[in-house]
C-alpha atoms as a PDB file:
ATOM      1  CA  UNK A   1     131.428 113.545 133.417  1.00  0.00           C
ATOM      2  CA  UNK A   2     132.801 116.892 131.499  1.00  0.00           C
ATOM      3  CA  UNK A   3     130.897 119.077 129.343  1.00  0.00           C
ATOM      4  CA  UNK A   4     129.974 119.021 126.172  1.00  0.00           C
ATOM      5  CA  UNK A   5     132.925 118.690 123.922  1.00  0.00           C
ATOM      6  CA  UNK A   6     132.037 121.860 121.421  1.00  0.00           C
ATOM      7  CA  UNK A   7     128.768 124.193 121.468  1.00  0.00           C
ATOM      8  CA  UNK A   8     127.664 122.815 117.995  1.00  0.00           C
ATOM      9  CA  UNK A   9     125.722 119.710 118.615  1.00  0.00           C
ATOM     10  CA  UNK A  10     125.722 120.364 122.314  1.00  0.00           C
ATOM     11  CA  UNK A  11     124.141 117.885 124.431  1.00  0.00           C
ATOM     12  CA  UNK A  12     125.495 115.406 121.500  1.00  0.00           C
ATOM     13  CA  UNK A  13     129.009 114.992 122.599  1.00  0.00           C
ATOM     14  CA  UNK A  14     130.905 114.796 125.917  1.00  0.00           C
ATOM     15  CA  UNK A  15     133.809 112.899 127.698  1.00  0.00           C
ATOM     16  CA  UNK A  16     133.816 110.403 130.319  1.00  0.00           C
ATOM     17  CA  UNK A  17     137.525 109.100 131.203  1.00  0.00           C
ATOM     18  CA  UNK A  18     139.313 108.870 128.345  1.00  0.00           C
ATOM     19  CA  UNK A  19     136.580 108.132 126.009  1.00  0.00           C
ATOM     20  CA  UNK A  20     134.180 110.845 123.880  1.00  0.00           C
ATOM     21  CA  UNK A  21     130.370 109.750 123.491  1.00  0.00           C
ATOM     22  CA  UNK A  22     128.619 110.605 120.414  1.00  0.00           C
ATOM     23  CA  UNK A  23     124.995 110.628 121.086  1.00  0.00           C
ATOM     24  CA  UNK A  24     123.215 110.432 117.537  1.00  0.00           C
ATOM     25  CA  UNK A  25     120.093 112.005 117.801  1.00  0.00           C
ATOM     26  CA  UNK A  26     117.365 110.662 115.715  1.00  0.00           C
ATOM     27  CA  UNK A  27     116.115 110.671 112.002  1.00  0.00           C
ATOM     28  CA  UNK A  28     119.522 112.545 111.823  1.00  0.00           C
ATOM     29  CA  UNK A  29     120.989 113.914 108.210  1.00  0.00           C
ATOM     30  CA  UNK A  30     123.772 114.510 106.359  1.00  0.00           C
ATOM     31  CA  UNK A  31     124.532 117.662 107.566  1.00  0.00           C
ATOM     32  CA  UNK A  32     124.455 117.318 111.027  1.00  0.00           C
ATOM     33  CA  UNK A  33     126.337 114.358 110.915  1.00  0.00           C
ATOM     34  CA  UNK A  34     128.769 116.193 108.987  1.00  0.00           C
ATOM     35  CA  UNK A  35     128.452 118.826 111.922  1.00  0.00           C
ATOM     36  CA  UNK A  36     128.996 116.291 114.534  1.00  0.00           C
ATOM     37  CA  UNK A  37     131.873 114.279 112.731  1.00  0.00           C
ATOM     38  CA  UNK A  38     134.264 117.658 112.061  1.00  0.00           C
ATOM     39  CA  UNK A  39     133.696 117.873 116.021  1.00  0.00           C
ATOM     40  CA  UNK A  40     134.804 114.506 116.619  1.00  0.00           C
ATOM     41  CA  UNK A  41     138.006 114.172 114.680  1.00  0.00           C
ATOM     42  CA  UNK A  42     138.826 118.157 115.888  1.00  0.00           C
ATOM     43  CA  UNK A  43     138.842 116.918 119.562  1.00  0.00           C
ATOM     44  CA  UNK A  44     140.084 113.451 118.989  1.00  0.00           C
ATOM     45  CA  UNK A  45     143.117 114.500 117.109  1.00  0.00           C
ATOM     46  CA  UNK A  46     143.616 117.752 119.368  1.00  0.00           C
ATOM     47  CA  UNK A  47     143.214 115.822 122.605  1.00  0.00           C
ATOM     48  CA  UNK A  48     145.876 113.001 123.131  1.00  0.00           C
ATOM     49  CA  UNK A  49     143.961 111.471 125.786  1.00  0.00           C
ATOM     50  CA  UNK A  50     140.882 110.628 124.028  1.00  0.00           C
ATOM     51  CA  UNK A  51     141.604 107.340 122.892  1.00  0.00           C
ATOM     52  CA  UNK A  52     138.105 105.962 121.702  1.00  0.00           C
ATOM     53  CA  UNK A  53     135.050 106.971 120.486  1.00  0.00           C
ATOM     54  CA  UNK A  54     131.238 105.298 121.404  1.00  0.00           C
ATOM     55  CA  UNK A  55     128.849 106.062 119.063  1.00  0.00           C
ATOM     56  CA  UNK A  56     125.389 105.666 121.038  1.00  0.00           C
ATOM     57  CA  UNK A  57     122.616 104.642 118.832  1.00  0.00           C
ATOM     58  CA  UNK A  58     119.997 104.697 121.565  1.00  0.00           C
ATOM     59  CA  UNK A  59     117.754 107.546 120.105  1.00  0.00           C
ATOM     60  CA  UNK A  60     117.780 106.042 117.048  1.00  0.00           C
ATOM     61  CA  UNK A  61     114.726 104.161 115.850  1.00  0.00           C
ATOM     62  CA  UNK A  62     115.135 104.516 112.142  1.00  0.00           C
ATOM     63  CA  UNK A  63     117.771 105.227 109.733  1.00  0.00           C
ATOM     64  CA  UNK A  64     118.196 104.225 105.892  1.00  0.00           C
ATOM     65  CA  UNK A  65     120.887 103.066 103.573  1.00  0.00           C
ATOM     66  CA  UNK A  66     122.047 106.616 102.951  1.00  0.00           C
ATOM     67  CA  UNK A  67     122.867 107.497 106.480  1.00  0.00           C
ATOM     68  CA  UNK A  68     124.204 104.159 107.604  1.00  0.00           C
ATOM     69  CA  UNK A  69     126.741 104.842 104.456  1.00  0.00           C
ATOM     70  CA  UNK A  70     127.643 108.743 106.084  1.00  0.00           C
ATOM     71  CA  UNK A  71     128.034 106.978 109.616  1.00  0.00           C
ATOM     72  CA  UNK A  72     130.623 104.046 107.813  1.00  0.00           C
ATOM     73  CA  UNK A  73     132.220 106.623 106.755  1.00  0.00           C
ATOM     74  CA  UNK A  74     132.148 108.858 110.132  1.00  0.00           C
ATOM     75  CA  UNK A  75     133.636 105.783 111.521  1.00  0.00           C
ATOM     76  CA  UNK A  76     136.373 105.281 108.705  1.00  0.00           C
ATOM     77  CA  UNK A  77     137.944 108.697 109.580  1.00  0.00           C
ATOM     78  CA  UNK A  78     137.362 108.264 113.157  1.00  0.00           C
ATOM     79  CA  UNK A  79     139.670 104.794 113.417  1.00  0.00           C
ATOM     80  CA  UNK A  80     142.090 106.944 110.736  1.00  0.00           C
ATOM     81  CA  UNK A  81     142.817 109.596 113.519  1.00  0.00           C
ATOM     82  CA  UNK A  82     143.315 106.460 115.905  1.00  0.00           C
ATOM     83  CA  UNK A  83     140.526 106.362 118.168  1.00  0.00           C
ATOM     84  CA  UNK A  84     138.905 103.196 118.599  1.00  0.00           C
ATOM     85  CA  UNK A  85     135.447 102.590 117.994  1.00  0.00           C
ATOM     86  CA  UNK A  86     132.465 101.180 119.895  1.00  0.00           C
ATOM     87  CA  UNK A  87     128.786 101.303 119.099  1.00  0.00           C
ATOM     88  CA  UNK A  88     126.002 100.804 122.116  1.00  0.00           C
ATOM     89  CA  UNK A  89     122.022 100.777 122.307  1.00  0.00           C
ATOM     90  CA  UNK A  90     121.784  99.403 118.665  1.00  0.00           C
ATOM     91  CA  UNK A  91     117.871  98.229 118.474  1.00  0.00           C
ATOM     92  CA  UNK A  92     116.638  95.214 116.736  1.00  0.00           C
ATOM     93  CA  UNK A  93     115.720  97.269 112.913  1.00  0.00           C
ATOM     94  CA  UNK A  94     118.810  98.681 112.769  1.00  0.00           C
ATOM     95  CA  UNK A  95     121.053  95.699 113.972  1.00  0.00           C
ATOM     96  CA  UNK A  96     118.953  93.847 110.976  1.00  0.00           C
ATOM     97  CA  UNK A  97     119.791  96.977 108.255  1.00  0.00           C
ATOM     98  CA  UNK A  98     123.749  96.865 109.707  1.00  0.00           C
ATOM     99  CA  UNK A  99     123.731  93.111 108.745  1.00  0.00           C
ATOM    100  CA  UNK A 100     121.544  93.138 105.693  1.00  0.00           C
ATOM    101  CA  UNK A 101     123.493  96.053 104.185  1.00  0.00           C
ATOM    102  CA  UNK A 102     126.717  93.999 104.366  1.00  0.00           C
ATOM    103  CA  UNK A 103     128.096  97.145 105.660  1.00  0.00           C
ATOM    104  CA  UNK A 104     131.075  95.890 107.894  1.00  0.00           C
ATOM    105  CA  UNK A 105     131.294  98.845 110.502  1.00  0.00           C
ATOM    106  CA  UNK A 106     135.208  99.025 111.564  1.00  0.00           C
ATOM    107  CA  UNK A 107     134.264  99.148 115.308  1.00  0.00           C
ATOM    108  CA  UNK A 108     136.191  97.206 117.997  1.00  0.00           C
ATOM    109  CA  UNK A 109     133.259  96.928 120.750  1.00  0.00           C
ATOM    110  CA  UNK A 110     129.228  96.578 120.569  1.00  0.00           C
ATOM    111  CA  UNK A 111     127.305  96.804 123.787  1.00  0.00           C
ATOM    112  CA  UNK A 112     124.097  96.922 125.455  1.00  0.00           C
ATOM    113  CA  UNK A 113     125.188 100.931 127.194  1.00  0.00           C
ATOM    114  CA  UNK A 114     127.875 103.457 126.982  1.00  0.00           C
ATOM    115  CA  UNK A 115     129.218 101.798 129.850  1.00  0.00           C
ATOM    116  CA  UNK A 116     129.115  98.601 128.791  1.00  0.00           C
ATOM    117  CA  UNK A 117     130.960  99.096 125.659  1.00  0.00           C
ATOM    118  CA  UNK A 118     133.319 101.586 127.189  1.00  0.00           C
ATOM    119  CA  UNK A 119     134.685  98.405 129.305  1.00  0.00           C
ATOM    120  CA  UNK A 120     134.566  96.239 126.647  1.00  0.00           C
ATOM    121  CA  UNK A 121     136.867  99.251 124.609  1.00  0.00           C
ATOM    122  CA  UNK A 122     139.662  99.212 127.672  1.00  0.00           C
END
């Protein structure tokens, strides 16, 4: 496993292989997701061997409409810069918001763990 990918959100982000985990920490906002998505597409697009992203939902235990709109759209510019996109550790309440929302996330894996989707990515 490297470090953390940037000192920002550190603890948040960080490599394994060629894919960069994006821990979301709980009850997060709009600003640090802002925070955490300028770090994202910085070392996706500056590092050619990144080739997916896995956002891991497993601190999450609530999140509302607003939010799950800012992470669509984290996601949006993610897949622009060409990563691909997994999500893991998504509980019950917020698999039921996801599909109640009619939000359709533009992710190309779901799984139980990081590791998990990260095979289910390659």
């Amino acid at each position: 496993m490297n470090p953390p990918a940037a000192s920002l959100t550190a603890g948040s982000l960080f490599s394994i292989r060629r894919t960069l985990i994006a821990k979301l920490p709980n009850n997060f906002d709009s600003q640090l997701l802002q925070a955490i998505s300028s770090e994202i597409l910085q070392t996706v697009s500056t590092n050619k061997e990144i080739n997916s992203v896995v956002f891991d939902l497993s601190n999450i235990t609530t999140i509302d409409r607003f939010d799950l709109d800012a992470l669509h759209d984290v996601m949006k510019a993610v897949k622009l810069v060409g990563a691909r996109i997994g999500l893991c550790s998504i509980g019950p309440g917020i698999a039921a918001l996801i599909v109640n929302s009619g939000i359709h996330l533009p992710h190309q894996a779901a799984g139980h763990d990081i590791q998990d989707t990260m095979d289910l990515l390659h």
